[in-house]
C-alpha atoms as a PDB file:
ATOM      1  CA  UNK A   1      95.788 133.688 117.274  1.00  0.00           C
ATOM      2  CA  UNK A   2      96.990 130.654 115.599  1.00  0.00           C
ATOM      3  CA  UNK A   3      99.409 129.512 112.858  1.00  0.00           C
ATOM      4  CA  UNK A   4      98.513 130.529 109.468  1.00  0.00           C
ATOM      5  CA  UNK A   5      99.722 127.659 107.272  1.00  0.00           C
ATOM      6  CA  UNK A   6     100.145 128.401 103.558  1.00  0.00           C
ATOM      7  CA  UNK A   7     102.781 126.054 102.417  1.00  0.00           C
ATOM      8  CA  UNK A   8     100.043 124.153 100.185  1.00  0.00           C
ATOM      9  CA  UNK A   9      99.355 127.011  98.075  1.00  0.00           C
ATOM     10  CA  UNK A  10     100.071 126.280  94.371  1.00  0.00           C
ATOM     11  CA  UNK A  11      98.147 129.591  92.849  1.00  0.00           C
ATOM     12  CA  UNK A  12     100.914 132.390  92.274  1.00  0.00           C
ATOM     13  CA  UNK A  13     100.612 135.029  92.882  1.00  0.00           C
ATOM     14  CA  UNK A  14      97.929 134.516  96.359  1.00  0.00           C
ATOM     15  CA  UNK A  15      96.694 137.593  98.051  1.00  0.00           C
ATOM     16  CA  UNK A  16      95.963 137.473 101.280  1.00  0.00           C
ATOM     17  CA  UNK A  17      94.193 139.687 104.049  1.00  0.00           C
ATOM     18  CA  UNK A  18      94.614 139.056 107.240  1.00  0.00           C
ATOM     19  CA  UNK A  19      93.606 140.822 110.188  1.00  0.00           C
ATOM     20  CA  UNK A  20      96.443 141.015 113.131  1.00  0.00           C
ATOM     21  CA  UNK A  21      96.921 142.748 116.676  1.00  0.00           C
ATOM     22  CA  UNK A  22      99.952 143.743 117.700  1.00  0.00           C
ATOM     23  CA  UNK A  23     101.192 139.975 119.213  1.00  0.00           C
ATOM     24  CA  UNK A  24     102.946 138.023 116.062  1.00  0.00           C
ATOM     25  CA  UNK A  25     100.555 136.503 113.731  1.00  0.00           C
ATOM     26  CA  UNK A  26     102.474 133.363 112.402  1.00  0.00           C
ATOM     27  CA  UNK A  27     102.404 132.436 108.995  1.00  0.00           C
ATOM     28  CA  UNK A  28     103.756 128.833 107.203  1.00  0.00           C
ATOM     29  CA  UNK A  29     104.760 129.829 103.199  1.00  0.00           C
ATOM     30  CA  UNK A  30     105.251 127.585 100.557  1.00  0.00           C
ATOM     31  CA  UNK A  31     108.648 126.095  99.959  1.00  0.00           C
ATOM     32  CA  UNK A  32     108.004 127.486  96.132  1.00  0.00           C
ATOM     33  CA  UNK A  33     107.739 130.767  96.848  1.00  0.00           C
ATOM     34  CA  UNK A  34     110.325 133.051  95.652  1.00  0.00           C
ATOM     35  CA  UNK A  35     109.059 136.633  97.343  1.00  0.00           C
ATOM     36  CA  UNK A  36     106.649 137.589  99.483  1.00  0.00           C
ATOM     37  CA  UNK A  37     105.538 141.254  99.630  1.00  0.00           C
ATOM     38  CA  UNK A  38     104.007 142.140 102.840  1.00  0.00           C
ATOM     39  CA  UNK A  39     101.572 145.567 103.542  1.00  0.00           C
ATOM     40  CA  UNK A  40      99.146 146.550 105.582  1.00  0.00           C
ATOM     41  CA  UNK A  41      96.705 149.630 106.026  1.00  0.00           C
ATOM     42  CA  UNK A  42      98.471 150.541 109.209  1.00  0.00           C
ATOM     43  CA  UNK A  43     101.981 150.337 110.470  1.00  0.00           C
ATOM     44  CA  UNK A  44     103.583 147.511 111.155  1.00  0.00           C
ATOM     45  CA  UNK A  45     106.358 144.913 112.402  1.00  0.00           C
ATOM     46  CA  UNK A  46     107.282 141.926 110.616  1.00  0.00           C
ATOM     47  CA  UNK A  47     110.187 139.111 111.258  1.00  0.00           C
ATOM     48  CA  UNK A  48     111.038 136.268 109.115  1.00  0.00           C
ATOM     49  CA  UNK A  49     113.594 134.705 111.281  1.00  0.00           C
ATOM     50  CA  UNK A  50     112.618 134.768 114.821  1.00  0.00           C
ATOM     51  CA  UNK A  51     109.561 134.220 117.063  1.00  0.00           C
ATOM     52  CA  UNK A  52     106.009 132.204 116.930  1.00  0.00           C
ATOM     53  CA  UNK A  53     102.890 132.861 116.744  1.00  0.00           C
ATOM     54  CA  UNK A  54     101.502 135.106 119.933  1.00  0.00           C
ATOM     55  CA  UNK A  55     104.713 136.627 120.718  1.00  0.00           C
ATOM     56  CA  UNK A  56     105.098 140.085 121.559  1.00  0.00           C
ATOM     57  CA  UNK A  57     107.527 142.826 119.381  1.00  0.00           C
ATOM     58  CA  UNK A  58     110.364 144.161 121.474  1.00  0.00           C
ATOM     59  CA  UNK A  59     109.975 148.008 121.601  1.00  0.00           C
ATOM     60  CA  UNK A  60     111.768 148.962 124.802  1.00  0.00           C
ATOM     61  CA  UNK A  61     109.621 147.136 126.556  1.00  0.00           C
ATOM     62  CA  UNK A  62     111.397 143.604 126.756  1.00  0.00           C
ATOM     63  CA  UNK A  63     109.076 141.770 123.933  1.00  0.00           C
ATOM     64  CA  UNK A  64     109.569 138.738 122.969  1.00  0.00           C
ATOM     65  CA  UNK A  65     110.427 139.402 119.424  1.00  0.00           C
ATOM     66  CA  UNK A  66     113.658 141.577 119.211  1.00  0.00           C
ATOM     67  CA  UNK A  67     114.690 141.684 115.426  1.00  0.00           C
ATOM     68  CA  UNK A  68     112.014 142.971 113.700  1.00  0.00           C
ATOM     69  CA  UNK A  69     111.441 145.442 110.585  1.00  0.00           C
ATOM     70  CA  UNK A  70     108.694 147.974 110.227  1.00  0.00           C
ATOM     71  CA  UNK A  71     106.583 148.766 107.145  1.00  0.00           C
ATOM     72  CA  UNK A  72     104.333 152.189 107.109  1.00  0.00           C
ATOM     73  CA  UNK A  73     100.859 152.464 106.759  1.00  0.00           C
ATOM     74  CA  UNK A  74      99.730 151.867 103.522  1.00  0.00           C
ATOM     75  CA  UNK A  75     102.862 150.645 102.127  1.00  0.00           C
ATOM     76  CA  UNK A  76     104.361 147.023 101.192  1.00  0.00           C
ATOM     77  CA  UNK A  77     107.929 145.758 101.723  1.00  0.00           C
ATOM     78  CA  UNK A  78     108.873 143.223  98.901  1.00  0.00           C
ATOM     79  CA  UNK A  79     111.111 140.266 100.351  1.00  0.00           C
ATOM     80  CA  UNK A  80     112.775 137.859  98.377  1.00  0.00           C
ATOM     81  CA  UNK A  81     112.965 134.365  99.623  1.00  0.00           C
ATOM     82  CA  UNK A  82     116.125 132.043  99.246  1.00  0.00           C
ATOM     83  CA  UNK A  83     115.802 128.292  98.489  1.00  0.00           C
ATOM     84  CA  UNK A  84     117.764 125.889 100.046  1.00  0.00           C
ATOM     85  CA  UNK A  85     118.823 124.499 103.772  1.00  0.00           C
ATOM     86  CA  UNK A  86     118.882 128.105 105.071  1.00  0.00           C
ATOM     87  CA  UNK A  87     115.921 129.792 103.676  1.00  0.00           C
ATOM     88  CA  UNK A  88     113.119 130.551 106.086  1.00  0.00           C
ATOM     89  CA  UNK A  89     109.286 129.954 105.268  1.00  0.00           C
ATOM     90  CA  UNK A  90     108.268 131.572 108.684  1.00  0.00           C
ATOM     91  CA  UNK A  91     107.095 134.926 108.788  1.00  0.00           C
ATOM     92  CA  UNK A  92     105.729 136.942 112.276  1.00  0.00           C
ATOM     93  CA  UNK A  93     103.392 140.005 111.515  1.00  0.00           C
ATOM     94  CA  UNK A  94     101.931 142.422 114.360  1.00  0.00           C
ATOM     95  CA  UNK A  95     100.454 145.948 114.236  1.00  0.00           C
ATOM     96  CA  UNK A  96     102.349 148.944 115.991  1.00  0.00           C
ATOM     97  CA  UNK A  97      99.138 149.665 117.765  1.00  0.00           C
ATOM     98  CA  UNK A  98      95.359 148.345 117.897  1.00  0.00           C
ATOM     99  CA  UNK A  99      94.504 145.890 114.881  1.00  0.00           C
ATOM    100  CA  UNK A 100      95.533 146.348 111.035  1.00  0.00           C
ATOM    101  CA  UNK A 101      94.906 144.443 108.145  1.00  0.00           C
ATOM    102  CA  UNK A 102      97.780 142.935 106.683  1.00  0.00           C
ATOM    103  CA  UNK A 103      98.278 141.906 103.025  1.00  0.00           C
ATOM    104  CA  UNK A 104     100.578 138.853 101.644  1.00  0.00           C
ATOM    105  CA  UNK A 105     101.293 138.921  98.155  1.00  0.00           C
ATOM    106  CA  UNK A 106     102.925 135.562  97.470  1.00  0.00           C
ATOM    107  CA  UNK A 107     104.517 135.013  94.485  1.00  0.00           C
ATOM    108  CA  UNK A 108     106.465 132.129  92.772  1.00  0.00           C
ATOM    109  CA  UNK A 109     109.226 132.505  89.571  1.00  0.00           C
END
């Protein structure tokens, strides 16, 4: 896998689809986004603060990744993003198992 950059979007709100494994998919939002909702139609892990693209979740096994959040299958997690010298426009998404399809809504107030 590779980078996903999407820091030039200027459409709001951008769906995306996305298929992942279960090593970190990295993905580049735009600085104006103000929440990102992030679902996919199987379970999975997601980071916003740590790792890069390729890295592996840690669970139990010694993964790369070791703060992480989970979203169910068929579900979406809505997370606002700050603005500012501390707000993060890197996000890390892996299935729990095999492949998923993963869906960014991106939004901008």
């Amino acid at each position: 896998m590779a980078l996903i950059d999407y820091s030039s979007i200027n459409i709001y709100p951008t769906i995306k689809k996305i298929a992942v494994g279960t090593t970190a998919q990295q993905f580049t939002l735009p600085n104006e986004a103000s929440k990102v909702s992030i679902g996919g139609d199987a379970a999975l892990y997601f980071s916003t603060d740590v790792g890069i693209d390729g890295n592996s979740f840690d669970t139990g096994s010694g993964g790369d990744i070791a703060d992480y959040g989970f979203i169910v299958a068929n579900n979406y997690i809505p997370i606002e993003m700050e603005k500012g010298s501390q707000s993060t426009r890197n996000l890390c998404v892996g299935a729990q198992t095999g492949t998923a399809n993963c869906y960014l809504i991106i939004e901008k107030r």
